[in-house]
Protein backbone atom coordinates (compact mmCIF):
# COMPACT_ATOMS: atom_id res chain seq x y z
CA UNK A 1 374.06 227.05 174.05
CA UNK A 2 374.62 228.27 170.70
CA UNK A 3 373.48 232.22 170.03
CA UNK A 4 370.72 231.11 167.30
CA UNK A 5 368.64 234.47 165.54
CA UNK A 6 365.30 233.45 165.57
CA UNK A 7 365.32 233.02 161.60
CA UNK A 8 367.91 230.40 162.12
CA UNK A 9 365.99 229.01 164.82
CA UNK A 10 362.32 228.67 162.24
CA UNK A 11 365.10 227.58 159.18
CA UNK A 12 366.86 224.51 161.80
CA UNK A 13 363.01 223.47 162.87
CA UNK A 14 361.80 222.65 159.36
CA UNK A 15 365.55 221.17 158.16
CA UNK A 16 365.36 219.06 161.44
CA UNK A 17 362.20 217.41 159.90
CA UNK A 18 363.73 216.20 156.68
CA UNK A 19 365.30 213.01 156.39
CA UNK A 20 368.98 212.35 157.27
CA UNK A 21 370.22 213.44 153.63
CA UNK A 22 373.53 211.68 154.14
CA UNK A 23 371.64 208.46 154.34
CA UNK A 24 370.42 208.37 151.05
CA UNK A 25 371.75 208.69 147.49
CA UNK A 26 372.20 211.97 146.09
CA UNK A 27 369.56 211.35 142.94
CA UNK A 28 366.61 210.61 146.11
CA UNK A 29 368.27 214.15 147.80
CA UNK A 30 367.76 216.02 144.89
CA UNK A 31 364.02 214.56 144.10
CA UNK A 32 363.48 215.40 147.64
CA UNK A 33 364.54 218.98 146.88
CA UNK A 34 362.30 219.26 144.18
CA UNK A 35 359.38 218.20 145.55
CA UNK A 36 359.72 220.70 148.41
CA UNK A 37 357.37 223.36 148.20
CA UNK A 38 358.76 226.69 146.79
CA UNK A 39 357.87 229.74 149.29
CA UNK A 40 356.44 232.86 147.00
CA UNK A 41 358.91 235.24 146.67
CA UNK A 42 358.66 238.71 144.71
CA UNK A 43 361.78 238.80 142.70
CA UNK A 44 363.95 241.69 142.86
CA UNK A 45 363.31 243.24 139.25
CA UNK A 46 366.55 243.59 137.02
CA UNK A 47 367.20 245.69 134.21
CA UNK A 48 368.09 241.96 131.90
CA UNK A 49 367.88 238.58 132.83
CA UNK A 50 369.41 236.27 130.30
CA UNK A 51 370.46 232.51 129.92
CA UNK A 52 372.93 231.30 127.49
CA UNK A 53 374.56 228.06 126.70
CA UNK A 54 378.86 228.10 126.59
CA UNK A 55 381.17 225.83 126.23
CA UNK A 56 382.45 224.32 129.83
CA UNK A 57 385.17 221.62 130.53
CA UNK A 58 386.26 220.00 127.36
CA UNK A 59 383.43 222.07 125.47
CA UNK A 60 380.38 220.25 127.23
CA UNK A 61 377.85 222.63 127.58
CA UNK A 62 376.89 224.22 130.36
CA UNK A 63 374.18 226.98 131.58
CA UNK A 64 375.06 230.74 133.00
CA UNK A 65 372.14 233.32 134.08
CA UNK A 66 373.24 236.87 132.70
CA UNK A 67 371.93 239.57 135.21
CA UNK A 68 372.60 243.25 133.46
CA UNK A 69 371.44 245.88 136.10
CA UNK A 70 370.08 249.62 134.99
CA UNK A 71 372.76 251.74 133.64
CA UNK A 72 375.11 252.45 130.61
CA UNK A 73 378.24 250.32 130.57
CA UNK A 74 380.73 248.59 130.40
CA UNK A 75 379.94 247.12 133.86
CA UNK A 76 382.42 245.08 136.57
CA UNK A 77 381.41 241.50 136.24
CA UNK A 78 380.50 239.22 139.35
CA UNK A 79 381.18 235.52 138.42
CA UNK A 80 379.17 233.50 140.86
CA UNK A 81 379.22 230.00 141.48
CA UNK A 82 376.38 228.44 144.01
CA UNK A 83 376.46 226.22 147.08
CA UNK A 84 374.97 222.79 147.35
CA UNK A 85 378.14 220.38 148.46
CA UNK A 86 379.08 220.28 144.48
CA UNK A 87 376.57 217.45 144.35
CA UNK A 88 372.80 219.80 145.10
CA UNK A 89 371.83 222.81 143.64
CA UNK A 90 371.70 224.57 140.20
CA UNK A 91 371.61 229.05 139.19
CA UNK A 92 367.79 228.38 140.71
CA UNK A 93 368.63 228.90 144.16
CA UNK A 94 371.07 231.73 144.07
CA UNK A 95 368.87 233.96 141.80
CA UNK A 96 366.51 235.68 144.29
CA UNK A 97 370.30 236.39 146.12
CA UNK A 98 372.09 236.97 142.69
CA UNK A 99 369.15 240.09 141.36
CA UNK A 100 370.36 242.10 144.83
CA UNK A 101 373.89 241.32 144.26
CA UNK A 102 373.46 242.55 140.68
CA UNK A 103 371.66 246.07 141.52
CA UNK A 104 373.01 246.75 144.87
CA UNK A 105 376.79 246.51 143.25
CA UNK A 106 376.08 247.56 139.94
CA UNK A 107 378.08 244.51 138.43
CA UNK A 108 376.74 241.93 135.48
CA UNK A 109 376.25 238.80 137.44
CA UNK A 110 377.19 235.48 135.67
CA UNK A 111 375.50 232.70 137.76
CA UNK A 112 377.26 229.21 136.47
CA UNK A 113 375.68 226.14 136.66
CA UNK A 114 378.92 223.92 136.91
CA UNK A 115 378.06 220.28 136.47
CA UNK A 116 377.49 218.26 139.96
CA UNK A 117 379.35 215.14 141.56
CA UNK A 118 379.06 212.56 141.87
CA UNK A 119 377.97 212.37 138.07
CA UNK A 120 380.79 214.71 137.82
CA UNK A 121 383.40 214.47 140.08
CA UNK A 122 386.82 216.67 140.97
CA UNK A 123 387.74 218.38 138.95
CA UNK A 124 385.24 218.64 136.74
CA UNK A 125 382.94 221.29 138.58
CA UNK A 126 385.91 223.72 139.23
CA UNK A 127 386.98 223.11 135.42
CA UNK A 128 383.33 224.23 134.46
CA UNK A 129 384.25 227.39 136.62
CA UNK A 130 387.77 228.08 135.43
CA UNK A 131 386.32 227.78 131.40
CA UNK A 132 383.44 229.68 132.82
CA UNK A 133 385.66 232.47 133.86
CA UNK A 134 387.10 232.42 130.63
CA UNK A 135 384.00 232.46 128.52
CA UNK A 136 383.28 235.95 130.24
CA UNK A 137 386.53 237.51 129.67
CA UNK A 138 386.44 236.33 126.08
CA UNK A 139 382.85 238.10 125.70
CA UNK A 140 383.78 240.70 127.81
CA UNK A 141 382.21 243.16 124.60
CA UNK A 142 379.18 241.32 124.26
CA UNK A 143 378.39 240.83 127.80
CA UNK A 144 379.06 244.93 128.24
CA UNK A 145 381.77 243.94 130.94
CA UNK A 146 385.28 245.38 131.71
CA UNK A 147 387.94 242.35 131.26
CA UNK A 148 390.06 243.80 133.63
CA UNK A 149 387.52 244.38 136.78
CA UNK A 150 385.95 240.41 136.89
CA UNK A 151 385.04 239.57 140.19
CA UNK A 152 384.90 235.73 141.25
CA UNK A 153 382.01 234.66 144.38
CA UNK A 154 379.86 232.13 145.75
CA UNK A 155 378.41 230.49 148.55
CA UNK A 156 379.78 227.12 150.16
CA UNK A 157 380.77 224.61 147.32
CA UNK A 158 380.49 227.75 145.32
CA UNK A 159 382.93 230.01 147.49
CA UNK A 160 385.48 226.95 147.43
CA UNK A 161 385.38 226.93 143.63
CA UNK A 162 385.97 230.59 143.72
CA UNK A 163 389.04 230.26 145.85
CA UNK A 164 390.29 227.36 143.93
CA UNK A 165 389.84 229.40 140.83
CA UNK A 166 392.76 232.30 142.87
CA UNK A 167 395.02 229.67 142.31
CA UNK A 168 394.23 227.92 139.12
CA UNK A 169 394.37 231.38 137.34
CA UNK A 170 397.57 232.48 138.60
CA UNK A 171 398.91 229.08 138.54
CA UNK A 172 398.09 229.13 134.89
CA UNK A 173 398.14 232.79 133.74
CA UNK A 174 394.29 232.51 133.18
CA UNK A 175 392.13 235.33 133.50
CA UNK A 176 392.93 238.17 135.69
CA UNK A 177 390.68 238.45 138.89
CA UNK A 178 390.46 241.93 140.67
CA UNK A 179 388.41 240.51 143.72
CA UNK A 180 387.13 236.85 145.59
CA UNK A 181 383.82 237.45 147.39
CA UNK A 182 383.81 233.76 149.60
CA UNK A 183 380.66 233.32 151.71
CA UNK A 184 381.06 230.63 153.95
CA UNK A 185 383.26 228.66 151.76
CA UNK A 186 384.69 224.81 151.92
CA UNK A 187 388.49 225.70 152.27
CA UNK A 188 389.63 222.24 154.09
CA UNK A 189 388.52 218.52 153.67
CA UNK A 190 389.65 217.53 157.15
CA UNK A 191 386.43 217.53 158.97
CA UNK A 192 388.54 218.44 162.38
CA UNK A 193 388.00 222.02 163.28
CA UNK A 194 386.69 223.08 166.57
CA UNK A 195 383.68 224.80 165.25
CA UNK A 196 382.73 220.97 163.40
CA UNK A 197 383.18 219.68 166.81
CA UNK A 198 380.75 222.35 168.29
CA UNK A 199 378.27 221.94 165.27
CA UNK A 200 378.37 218.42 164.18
CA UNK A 201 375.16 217.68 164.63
CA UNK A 202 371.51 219.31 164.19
CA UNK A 203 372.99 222.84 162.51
CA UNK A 204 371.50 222.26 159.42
CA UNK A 205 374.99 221.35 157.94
CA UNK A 206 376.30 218.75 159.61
CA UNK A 207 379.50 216.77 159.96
CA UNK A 208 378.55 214.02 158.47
CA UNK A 209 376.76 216.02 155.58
CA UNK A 210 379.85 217.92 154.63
CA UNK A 211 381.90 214.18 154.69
CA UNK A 212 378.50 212.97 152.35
CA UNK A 213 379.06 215.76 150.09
CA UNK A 214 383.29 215.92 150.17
CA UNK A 215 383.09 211.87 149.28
CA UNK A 216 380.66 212.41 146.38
CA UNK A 217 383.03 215.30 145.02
CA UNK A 218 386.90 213.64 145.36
CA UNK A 219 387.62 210.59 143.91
CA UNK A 220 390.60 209.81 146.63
CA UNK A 221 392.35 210.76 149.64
CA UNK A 222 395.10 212.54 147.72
CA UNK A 223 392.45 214.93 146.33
CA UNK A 224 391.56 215.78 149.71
CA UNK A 225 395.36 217.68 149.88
CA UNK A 226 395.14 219.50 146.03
CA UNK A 227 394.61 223.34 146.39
CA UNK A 228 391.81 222.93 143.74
CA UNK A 229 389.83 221.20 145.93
CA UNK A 230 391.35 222.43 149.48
CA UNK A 231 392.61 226.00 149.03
CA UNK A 232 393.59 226.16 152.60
CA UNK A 233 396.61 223.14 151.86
CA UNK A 234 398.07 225.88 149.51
CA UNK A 235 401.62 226.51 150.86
CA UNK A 236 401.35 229.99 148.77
CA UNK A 237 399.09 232.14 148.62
CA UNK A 238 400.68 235.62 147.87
CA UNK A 239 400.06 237.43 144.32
CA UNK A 240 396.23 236.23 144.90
CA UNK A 241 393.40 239.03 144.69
CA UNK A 242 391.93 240.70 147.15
CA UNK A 243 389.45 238.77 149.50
CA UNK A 244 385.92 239.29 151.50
CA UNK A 245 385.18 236.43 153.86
CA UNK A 246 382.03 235.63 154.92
CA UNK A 247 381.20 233.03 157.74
CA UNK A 248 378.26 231.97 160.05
CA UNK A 249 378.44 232.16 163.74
CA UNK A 250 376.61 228.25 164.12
CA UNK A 251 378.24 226.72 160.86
CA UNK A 252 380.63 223.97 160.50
CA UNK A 253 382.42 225.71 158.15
CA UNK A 254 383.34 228.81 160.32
CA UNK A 255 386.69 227.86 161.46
CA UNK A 256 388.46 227.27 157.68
CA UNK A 257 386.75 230.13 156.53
CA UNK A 258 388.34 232.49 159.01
CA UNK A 259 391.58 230.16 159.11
CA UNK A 260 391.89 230.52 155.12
CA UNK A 261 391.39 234.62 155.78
CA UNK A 262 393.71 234.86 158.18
CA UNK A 263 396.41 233.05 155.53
CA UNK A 264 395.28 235.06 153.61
CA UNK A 265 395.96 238.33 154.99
CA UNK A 266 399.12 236.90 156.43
CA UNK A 267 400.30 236.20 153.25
CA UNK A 268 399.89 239.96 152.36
CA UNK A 269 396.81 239.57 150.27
CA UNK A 270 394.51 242.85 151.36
CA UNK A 271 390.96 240.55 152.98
CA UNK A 272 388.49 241.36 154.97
CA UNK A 273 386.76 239.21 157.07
CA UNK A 274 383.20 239.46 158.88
CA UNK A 275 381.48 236.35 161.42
CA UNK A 276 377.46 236.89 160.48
CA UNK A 277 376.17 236.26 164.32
CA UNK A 278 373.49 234.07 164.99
CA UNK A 279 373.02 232.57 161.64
CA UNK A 280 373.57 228.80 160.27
CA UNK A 281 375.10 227.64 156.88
CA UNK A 282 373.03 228.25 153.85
CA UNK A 283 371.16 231.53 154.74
CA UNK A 284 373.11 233.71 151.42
CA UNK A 285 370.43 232.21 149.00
CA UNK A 286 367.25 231.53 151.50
CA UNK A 287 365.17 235.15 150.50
CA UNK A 288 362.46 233.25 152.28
CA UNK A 289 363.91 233.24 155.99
CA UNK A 290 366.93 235.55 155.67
CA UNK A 291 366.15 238.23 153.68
CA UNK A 292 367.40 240.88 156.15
CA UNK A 293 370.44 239.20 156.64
CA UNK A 294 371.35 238.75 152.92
CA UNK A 295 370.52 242.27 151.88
CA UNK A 296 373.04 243.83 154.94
CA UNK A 297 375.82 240.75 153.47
CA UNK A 298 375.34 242.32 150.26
CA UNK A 299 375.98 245.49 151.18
CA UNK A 300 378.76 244.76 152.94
CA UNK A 301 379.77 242.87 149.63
CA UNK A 302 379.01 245.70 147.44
CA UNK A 303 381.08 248.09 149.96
CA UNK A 304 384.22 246.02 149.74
CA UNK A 305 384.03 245.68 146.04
CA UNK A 306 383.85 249.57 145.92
C-alpha cells in the first residue's frame, strides 16, 4: 500500500471524481479547470506585486508576475516557471506558492507565463523561458536584481523547463545561472520507470496523463531524445549550476527526478536531493491542501539557496 499523508489522501478523493482528463481535448481540460471552484485563500502579503508584458520567443508577448519582497536591494532573482504538463496552467496557480518563495528567500520572483502546447508546441514554451531568462538579466537595474545571482525553478513542466534552460544557457553562452531549484520535474519522456509502474494509475498524475500531456508538447519521437525537452538524455552534464531536487514519495515522476540528481551529482555538479514522504504530484502550488508541506519545501529551498 502506498504511505499516503492524509492531505494527499482528501487531494486524490476529489481528483478521483473528475473526469479522465486524458480523454478529452485539452481546450474542454482547461474549461473544466476554470469552472472549478477556487478555495479562499489569504494571500501571503508582499512588499510589490507587479505584471509586465516582454518580449518572448520571436518577440511574441508574453506575461511575468514581479514579486519584490521587503528590503533595500539589489535582490537575487528566482525565475520560476509553473507546472501543468506544458499544456494547463498559467502564473495563477503558482502565486499563493510564489509570495512564500519570495519572502521566505528574500529573492524577486519572476513567475513566466510561457505559452502552452499544443497551441504551442516544443520548443516554443522552453524558448519563452530561455528569452524570459534573458529579459531579467537585461533589466537586471530596473527589476532591482543582481545579474550575476539569477536563480532558475519550477514545478513539473516548469522544473523540466528549468533544467532544459542548464543546458540551453551553457550550450549557448546565455545568461549565467547560479542555482536550479527542480520540484518534481519531467526529466525523461520514456514513461518506463519503476515508480510509473507503481503509480500508473489513480495518483492524481497518472501514466497515461503524463503520455496526454508529453504528446501535446513534442511534435515527434525524435523530440522525445533532445535535452531541451528530456534533460536526463544529456550525455553531459558537468559545468551546469548547482541543483535542489525535489520529488514526491507517490508520484510518477519520482524515479527521473532522483535519476537526473544522481547524474547530476555524479557528474560533479554540487545537488541536493530530498523525497517529500507521503505526498502526490502537484502539492508545490495547492496552498489549499498542502500548505504545511509547501512552507517546510520552501524552507528547505530558501536554505539551499543560502
Amino acid at each position: 500500500m502506498a504511505n499516503l499523508s492524509p492531505e494527499s489522501k482528501a487531494y486524490l478523493e476529489a481528483f478521483n471524481q473528475m473526469p479522465a482528463m486524458h480523454e478529452m481535448d485539452p481546450q474542454s481540460v482547461r474549461n473544466m479547470m476554470a469552472e472549478a471552484p477556487v478555495p479562499e485563500l489569504e494571500l501571503e502579503p508582499v512588499a510589490k506585486v507587479e505584471d509586465k508584458l516582454i518580449p518572448g520567443y520571436q518577440g511574441e508577448e508574453i506575461k511575468v508576475r514581479i514579486y519584490t519582497p521587503e528590503g533595500e536591494g539589489p535582490f537575487p532573482v528566482f525565475v520560476y516557471y509553473h507546472g501543468g504538463g506544458w499544456v494547463l496552467g498559467d502564473i495563477e496557480i503558482s502565486d499563493p506558492s510564489c509570495r512564500v518563495l519570495a519572502n521566505k528567500t528574500k529573492h524577486v520572483v519572476v513567475s513566466v507565463d510561457y505559452r502552452l502546447s499544443p497551441e504551442y508546441k516544443f520548443p516554443v514554451p522552453v524558448e519563452d523561458a530561455y528569452a524570459a531568462l534573458t529579459w531579467v538579466k537585461e533589466n537586471a537595474s530596473s527589476l532591482n536584481v543582481s545579474d550575476s545571482n539569477i536563480v532558475v525553478g519550477g514545478d513539473s513542466a516548469g522544473g523540466n523547463l528549468a533544467a532544459a534552460l542548464t543546458h540551453m544557457t551553457r550550450d549557448r553562452k546565455g545568461p549565467e545561472i547560479s542555482a536550479q531549484v527542480l520540484i518534481y520535474p519531467v526529466t525523461d519522456l520514456s514513461y518506463d520507470t519503476g515508480s510509473y509502474k507503481e503509480f500508473a494509475v489513480g495518483f492524481g498524475l497518472d501514466r497515461k496523463l503524463m503520455i496526454w500531456f508529453g504528446d501535446h508538447y513534442v511534435n515527434n519521437q525524435a523530440d522525445t531524445q533532445n535535452v531541451y525537452a528530456a534533460p536526463l538524455r544529456a550525455d553531459k552534464l558537468d559545468g551546469l549550476p548547482p541543483a535542489f531536487v525535489i520529488t514526491c514519495e507517490n508520484d510518477v515522476l519520482r524515479d527521473e527526478g532522483k535519476a537526473y540528481a544522481d547524474k547530476l551529482s555524479q557528474s560533479g555538479v554540487p545537488t541536493e536531493y530530498f523525497c517529500q514522504e507521503g505526498i502526490v504530484h502537484g502539492y508545490f502550488t495547492n496552498m489549499a491542501v498542502f500548505p504545511n508541506q509547501i512552507h517546510s519545501a520552501i524552507e528547505k529551498v530558501s536554505n539551499f539557496l543560502r
